[in-house]
N, C-alpha and C. Protein backbone atom coordinates (compact mmCIF):
# COMPACT_ATOMS: atom_id res chain seq x y z
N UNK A 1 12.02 9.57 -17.68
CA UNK A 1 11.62 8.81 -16.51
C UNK A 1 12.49 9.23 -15.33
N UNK A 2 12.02 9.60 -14.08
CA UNK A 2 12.40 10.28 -12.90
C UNK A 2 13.02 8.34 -12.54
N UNK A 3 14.25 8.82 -11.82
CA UNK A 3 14.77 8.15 -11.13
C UNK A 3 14.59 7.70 -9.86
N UNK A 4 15.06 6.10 -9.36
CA UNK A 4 14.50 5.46 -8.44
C UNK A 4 15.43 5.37 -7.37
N UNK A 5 14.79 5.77 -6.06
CA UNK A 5 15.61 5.74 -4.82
C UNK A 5 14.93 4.34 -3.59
N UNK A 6 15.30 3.56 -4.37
CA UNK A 6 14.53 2.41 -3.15
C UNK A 6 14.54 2.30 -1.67
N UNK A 7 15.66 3.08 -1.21
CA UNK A 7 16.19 3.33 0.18
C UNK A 7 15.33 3.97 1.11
N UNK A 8 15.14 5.49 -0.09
CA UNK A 8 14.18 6.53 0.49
C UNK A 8 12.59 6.13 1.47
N UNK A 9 12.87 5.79 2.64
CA UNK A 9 11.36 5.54 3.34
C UNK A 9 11.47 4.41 2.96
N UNK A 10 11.86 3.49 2.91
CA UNK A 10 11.75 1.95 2.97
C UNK A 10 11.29 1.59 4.64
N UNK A 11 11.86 2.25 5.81
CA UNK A 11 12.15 1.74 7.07
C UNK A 11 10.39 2.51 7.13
N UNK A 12 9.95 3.54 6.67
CA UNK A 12 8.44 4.15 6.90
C UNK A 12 7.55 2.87 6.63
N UNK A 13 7.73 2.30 5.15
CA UNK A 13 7.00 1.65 4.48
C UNK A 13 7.00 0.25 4.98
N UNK A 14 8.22 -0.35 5.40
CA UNK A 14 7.64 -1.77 6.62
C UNK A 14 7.08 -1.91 7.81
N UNK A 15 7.85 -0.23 8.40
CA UNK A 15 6.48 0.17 10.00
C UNK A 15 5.32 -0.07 9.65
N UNK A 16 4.74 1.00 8.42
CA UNK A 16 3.65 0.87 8.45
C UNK A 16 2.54 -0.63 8.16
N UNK A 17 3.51 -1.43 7.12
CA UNK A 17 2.61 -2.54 6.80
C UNK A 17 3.05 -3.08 7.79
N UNK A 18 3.80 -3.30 8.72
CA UNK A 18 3.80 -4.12 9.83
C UNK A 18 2.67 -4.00 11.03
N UNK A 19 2.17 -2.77 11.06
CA UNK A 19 1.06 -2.23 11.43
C UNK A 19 -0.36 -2.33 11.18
N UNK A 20 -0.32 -2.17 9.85
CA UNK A 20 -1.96 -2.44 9.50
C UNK A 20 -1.93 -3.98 9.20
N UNK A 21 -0.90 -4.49 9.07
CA UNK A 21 -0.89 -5.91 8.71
C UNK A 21 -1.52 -6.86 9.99
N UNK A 22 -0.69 -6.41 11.33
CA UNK A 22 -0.84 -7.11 12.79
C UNK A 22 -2.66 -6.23 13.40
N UNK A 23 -2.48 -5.12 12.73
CA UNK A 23 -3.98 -4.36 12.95
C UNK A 23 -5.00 -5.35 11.96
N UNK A 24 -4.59 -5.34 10.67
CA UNK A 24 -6.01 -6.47 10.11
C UNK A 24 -6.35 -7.69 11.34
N UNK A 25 -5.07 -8.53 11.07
CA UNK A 25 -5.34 -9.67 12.01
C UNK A 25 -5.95 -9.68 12.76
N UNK A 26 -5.44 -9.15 13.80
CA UNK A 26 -6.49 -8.95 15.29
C UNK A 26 -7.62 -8.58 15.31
N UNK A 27 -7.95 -7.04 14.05
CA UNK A 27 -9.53 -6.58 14.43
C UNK A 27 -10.43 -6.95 13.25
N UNK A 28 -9.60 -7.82 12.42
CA UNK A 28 -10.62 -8.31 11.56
C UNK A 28 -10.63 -9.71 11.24
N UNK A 29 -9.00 -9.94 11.24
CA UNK A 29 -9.44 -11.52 10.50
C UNK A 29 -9.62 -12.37 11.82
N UNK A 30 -9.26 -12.51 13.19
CA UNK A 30 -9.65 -12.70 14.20
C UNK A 30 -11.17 -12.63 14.72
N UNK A 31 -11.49 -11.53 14.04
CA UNK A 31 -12.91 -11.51 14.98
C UNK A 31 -13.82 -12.28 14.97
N UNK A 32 -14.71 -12.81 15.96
CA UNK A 32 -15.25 -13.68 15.72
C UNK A 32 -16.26 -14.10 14.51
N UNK A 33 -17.22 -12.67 13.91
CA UNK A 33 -17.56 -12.60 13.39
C UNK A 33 -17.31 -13.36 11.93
N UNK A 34 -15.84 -12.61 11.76
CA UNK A 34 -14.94 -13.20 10.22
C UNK A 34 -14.80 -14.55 10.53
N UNK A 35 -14.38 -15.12 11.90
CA UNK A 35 -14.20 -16.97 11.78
C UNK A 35 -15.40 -17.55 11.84
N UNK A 36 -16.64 -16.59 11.94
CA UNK A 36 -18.08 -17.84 11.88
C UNK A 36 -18.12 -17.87 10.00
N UNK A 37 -17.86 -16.68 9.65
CA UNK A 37 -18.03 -16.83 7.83
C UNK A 37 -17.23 -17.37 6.64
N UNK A 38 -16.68 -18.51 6.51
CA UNK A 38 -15.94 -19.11 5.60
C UNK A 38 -15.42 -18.25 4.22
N UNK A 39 -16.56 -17.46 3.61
CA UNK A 39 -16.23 -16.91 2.42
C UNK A 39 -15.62 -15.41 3.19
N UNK A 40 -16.17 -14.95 4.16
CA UNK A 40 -15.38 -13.77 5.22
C UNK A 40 -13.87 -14.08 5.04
N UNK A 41 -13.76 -15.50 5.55
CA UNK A 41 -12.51 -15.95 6.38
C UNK A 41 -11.29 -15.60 5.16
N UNK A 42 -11.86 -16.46 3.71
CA UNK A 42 -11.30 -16.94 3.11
C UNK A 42 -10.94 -15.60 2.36
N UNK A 43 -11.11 -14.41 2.23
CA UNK A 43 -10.73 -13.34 1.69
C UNK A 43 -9.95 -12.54 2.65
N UNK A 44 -10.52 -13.00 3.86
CA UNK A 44 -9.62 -12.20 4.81
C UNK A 44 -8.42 -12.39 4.35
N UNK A 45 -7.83 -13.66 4.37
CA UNK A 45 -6.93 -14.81 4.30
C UNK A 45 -6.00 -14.08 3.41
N UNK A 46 -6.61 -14.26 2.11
CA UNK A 46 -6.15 -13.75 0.55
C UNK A 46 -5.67 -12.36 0.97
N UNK A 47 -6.22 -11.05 1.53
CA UNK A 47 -5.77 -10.23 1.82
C UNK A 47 -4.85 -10.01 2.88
N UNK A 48 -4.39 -11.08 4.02
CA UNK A 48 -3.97 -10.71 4.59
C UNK A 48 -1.95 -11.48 3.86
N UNK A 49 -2.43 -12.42 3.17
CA UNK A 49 -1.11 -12.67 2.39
C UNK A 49 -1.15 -12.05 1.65
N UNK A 50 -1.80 -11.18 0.61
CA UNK A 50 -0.96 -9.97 0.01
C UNK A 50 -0.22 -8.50 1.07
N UNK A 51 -0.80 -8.69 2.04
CA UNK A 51 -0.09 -7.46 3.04
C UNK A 51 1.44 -7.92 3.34
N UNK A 52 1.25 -9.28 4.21
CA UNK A 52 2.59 -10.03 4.36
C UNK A 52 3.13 -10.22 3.28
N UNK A 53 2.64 -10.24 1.41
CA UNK A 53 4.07 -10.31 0.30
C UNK A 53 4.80 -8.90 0.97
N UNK A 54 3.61 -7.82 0.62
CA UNK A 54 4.00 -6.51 0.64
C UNK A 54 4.86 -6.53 1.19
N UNK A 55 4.59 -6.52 3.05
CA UNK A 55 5.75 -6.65 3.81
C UNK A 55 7.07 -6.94 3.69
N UNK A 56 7.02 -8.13 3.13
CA UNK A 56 8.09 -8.93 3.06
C UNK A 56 8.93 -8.31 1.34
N UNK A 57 8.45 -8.32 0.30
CA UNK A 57 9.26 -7.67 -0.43
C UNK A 57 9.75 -6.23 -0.11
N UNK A 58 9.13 -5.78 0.64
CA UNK A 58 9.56 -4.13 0.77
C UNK A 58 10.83 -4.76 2.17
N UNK A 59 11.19 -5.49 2.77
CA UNK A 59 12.08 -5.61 3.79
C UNK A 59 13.21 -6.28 2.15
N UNK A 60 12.89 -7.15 1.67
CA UNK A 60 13.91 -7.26 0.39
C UNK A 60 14.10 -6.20 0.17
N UNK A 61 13.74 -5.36 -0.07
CA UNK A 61 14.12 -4.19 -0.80
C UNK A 61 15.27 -3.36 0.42
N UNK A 62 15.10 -3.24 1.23
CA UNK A 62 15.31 -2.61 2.43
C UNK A 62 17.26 -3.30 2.66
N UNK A 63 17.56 -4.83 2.87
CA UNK A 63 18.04 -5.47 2.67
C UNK A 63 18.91 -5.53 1.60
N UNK A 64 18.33 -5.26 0.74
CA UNK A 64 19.31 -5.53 -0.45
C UNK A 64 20.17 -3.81 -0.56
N UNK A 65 19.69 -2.84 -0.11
CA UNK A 65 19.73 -1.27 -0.37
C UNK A 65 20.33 -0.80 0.77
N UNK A 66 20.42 -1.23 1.84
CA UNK A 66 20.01 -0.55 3.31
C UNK A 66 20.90 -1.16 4.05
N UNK A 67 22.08 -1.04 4.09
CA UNK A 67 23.28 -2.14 5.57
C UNK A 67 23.05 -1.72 6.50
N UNK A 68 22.05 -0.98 7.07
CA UNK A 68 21.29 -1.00 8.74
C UNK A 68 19.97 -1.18 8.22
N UNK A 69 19.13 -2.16 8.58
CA UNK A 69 17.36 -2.60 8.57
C UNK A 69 17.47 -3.07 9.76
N UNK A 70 16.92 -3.15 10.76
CA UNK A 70 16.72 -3.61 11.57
C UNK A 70 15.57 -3.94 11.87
N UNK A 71 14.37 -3.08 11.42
CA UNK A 71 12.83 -3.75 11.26
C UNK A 71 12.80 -4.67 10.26
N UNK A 72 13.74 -4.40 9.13
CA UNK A 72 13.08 -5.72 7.76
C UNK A 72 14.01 -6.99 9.08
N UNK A 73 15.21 -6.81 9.43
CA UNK A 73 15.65 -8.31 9.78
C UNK A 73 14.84 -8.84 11.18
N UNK A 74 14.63 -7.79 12.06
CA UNK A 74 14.29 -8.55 13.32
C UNK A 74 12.83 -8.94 13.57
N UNK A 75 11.83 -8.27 12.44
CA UNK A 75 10.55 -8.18 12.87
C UNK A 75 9.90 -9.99 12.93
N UNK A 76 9.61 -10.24 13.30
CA UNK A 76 9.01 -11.75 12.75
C UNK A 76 7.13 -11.45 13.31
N UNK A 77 6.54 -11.61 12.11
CA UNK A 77 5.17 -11.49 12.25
C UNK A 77 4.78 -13.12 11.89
N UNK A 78 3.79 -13.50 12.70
CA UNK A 78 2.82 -15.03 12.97
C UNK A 78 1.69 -14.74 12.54
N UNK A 79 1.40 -15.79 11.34
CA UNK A 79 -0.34 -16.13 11.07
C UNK A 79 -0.52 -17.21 11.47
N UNK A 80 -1.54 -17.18 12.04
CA UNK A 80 -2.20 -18.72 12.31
C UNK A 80 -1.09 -19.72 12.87
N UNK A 81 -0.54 -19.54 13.68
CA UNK A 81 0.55 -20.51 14.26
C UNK A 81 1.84 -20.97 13.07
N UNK A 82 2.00 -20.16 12.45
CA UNK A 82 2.89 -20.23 11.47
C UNK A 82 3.52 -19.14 11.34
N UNK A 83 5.03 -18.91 11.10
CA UNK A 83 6.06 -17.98 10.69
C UNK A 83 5.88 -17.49 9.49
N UNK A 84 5.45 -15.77 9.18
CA UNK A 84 5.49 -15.42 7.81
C UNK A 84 6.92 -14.96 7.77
């Protein structure tokens, strides 16, 4: 078994879900379309809290490995009028 470098691209890997994460929101789970459809909404939903675990364990990871993060500590992303 090849050995594990958790460090390696950690700071790549929260840009990016910080990205498609704030990109779902806005062009999908936002749209009007997705808030007229309940069963739309409600998967949006589900998918958009597995992006934010993602997020958020990969900044653990980052954190626990990494004594400069500055995207895992400073980023603060908002759903729905709430702090993820």
């Amino acid at each position: 078994m090849s050995q594990v470098y958790p460090e390696r691209g950690l700071h790549e890997i929260i840009d990016r879900a910080q990205l498609i994460l704030t990109s779902w929101q806005a062009f999908v789970e936002e749209h009007p379309e997705t808030q007229l459809h309940p069963d739309l909404l409600s998967i949006s939903d589900q998918v958009t809290d597995l992006m934010a675990a993602f997020y958020l364990e990969a900044s653990e990871i980052a954190i626990n490995h990494s004594p400069v993060s500055g995207l895992a500590t400073d980023m603060k992303m908002v759903k729905k009028n709430r702090m993820i």
